[in-house]
Protein backbone atom coordinates (compact mmCIF):
# COMPACT_ATOMS: atom_id res chain seq x y z
CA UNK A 1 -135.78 -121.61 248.88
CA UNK A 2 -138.60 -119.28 247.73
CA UNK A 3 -138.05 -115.66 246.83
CA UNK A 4 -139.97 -112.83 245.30
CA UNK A 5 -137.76 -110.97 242.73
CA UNK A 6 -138.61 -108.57 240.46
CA UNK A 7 -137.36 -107.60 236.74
CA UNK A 8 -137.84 -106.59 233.32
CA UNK A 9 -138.45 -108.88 230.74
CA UNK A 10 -136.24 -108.64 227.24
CA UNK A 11 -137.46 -110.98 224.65
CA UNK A 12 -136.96 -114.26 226.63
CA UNK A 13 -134.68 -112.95 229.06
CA UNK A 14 -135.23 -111.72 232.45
CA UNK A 15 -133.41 -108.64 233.78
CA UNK A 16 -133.72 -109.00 237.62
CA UNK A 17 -133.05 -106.06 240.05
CA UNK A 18 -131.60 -107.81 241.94
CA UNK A 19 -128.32 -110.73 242.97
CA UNK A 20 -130.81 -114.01 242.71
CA UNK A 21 -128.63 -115.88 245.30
CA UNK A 22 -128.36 -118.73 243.32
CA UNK A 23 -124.75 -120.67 241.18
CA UNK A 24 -124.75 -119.58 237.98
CA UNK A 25 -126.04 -122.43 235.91
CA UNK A 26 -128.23 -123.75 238.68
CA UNK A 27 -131.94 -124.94 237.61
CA UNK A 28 -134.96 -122.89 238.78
CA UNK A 29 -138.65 -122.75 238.54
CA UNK A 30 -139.69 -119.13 237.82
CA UNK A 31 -143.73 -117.81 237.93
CA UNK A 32 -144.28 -114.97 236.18
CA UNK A 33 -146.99 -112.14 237.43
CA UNK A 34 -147.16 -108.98 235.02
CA UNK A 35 -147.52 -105.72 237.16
CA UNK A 36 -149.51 -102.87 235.90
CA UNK A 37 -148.27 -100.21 234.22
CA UNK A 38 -147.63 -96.82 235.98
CA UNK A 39 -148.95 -94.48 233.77
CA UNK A 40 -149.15 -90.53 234.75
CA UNK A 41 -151.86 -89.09 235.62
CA UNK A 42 -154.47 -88.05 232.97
CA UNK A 43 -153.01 -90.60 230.66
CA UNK A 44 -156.28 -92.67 230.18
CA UNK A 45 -158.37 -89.96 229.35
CA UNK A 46 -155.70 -88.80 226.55
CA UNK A 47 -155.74 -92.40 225.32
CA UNK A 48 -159.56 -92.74 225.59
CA UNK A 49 -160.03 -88.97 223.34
CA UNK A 50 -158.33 -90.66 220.30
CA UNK A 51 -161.70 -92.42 219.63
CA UNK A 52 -163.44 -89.17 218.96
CA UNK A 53 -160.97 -88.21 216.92
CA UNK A 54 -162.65 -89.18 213.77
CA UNK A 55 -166.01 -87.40 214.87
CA UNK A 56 -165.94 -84.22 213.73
CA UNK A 57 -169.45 -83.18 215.57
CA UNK A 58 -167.91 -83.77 218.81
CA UNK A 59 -166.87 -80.24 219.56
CA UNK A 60 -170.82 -79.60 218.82
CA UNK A 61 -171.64 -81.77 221.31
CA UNK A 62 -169.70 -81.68 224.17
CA UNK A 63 -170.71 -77.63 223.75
CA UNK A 64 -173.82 -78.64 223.93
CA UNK A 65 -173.65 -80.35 226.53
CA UNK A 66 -171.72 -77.69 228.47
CA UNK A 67 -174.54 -75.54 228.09
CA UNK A 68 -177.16 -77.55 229.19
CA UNK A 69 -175.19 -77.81 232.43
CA UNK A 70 -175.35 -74.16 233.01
CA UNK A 71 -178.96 -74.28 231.82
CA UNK A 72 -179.62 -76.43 235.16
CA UNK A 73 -177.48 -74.81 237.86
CA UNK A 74 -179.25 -71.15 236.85
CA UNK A 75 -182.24 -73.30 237.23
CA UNK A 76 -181.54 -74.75 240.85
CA UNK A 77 -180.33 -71.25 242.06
CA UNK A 78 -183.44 -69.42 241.63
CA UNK A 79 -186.06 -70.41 244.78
């Protein structure tokens, strides 16, 4: 009998969701596939940012860079 089950691992325990049909002491083979995370969103862009944080001329920069941006769309709106 093959069955997909799902659970959360505890050290070297297994907490399944679910009954797993099967006598208590009998032998099994278990595979194990990791699922992704579920993060929220925005979360890898906060987790990303931490590697500025040590880069104080950042701020600078990104201002920079900001406007530069506006630089070009006054640019493309005049004919």
């Amino acid at each position: 009998m093959d069955k997909v089950m799902y659970g959360v691992v505890h050290g070297r325990s297994i907490d399944l969701a679910d009954d797993p049909g099967v006598a208590d002491g009998q032998q099994v083979r278990v595979v194990i596939t990791g699922l992704p995370e579920k993060h929220a969103a925005g979360d890898g862009i906060r987790r990303s940012a931490g590697g500025w944080a040590e880069y104080p001329e950042m701020d600078a920069i990104m201002e920079q860079v900001h406007q530069d941006r506006q630089r070009e769309r006054r640019t493309q709106e005049v004919p």
